[in-house]
Protein backbone atom coordinates (compact mmCIF):
# COMPACT_ATOMS: atom_id res chain seq x y z
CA UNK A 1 -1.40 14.24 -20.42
CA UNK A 2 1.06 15.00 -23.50
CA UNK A 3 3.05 12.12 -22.43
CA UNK A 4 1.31 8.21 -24.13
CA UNK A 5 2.77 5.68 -21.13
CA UNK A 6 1.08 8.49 -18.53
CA UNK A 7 -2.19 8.67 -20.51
CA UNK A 8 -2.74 4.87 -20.32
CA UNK A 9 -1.44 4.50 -16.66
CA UNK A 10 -4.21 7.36 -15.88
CA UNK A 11 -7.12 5.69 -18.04
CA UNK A 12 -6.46 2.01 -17.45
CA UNK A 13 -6.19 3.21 -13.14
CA UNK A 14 -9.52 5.25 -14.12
CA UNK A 15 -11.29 2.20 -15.82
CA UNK A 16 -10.08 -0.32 -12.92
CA UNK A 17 -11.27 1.68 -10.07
CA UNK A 18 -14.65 2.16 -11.67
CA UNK A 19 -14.87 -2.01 -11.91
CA UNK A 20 -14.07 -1.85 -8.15
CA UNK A 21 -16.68 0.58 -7.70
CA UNK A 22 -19.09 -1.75 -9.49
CA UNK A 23 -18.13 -4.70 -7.98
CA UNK A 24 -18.47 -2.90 -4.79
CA UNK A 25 -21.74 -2.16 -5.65
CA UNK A 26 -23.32 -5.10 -6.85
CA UNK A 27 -21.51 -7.39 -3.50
CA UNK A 28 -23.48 -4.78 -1.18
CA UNK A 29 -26.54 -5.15 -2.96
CA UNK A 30 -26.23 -8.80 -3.44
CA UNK A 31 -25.81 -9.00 0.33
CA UNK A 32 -28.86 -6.93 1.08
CA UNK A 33 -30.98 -8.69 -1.11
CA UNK A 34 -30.61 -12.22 -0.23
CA UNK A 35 -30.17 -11.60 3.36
CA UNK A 36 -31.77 -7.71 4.45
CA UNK A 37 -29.18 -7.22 7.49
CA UNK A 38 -27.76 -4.31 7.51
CA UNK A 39 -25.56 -6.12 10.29
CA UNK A 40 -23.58 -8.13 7.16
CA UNK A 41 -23.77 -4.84 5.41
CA UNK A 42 -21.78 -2.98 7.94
CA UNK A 43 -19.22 -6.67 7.92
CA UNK A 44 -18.78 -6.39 4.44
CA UNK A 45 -17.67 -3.19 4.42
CA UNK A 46 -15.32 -3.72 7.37
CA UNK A 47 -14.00 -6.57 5.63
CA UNK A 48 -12.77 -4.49 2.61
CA UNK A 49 -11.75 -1.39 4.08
CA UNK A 50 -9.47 -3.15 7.13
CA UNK A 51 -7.01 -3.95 5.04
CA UNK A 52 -6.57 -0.68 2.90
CA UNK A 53 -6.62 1.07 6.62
CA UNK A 54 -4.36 -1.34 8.29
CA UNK A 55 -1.51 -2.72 5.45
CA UNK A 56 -0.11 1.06 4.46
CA UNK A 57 0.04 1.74 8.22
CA UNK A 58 2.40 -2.07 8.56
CA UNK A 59 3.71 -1.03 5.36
CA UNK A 60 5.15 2.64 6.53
CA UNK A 61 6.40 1.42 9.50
CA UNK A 62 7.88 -0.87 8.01
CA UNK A 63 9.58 1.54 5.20
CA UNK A 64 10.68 3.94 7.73
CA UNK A 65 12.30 1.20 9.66
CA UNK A 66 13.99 0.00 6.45
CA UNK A 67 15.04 3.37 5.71
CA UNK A 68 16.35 3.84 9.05
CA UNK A 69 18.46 0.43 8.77
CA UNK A 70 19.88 1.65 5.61
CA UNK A 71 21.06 4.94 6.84
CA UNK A 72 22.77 3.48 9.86
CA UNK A 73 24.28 0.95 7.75
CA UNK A 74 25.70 3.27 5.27
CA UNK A 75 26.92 6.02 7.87
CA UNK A 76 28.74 2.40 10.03
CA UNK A 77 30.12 1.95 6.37
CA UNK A 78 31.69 5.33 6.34
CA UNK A 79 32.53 5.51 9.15
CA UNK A 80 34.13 2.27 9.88
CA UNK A 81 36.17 2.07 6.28
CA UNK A 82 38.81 4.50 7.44
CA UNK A 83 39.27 3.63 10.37
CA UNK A 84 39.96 0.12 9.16
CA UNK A 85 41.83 1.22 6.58
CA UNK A 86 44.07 2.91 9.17
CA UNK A 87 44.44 -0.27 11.54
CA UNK A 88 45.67 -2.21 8.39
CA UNK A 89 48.37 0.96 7.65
C-alpha cells in the first residue's frame, strides 16, 4: 500500500462495497417488514445476484470470442501481406 493512487482505489472500493452491504441490508429488511414473505425475500435476492452470475458469464464469452476474432485477423494479416505483396511483384 506504499503506492497513493492504489491506497485510494483500495479504500474508496472498501467504503463502496460496505454501502452495498448496507443497502443490501436495509432493502431485505425493508421487505420483511412491510410484507413478512420470505417468498419476496428469496425474489429479492434472485433479483440482485442474476445479474452478477449471468453478465461476466455473457461478458467472457464474449471476450474470448473477441480475442479469438483478433487473433485470426492478425495471423490473415500476416499471412495474407506477403503473399499480396508477391502477386503485385
Amino acid at each position: 500500500m506504499s503506492y497513493r493512487d492504489f491506497r485510494l482505489f483500495w479504500l474508496s472500493s472498501m467504503a463502496e462495497h460496505a454501502g452495498e452491504f448496507m443497502e443490501f441490508t436495509a432493502l431485505s429488511w425493508l421487505v420483511w417488514e412491510k410484507w413478512h414473505d420470505p417468498y419476496l425475500l428469496g425474489l429479492l435476492l434472485f433479483c440482485r445476484v442474476i445479474p452478477t452470475a449471468v453478465f461476466p458469464l455473457i461478458g467472457g464469452v464474449g471476450a474470448a470470442f473477441g480475442a479469438m476474432c483478433l487473433r485470426v485477423s492478425l495471423v490473415l494479416y500476416f499471412v495474407l501481406t506477403p503473399v499480396r505483396r508477391m502477386q503485385e511483384a
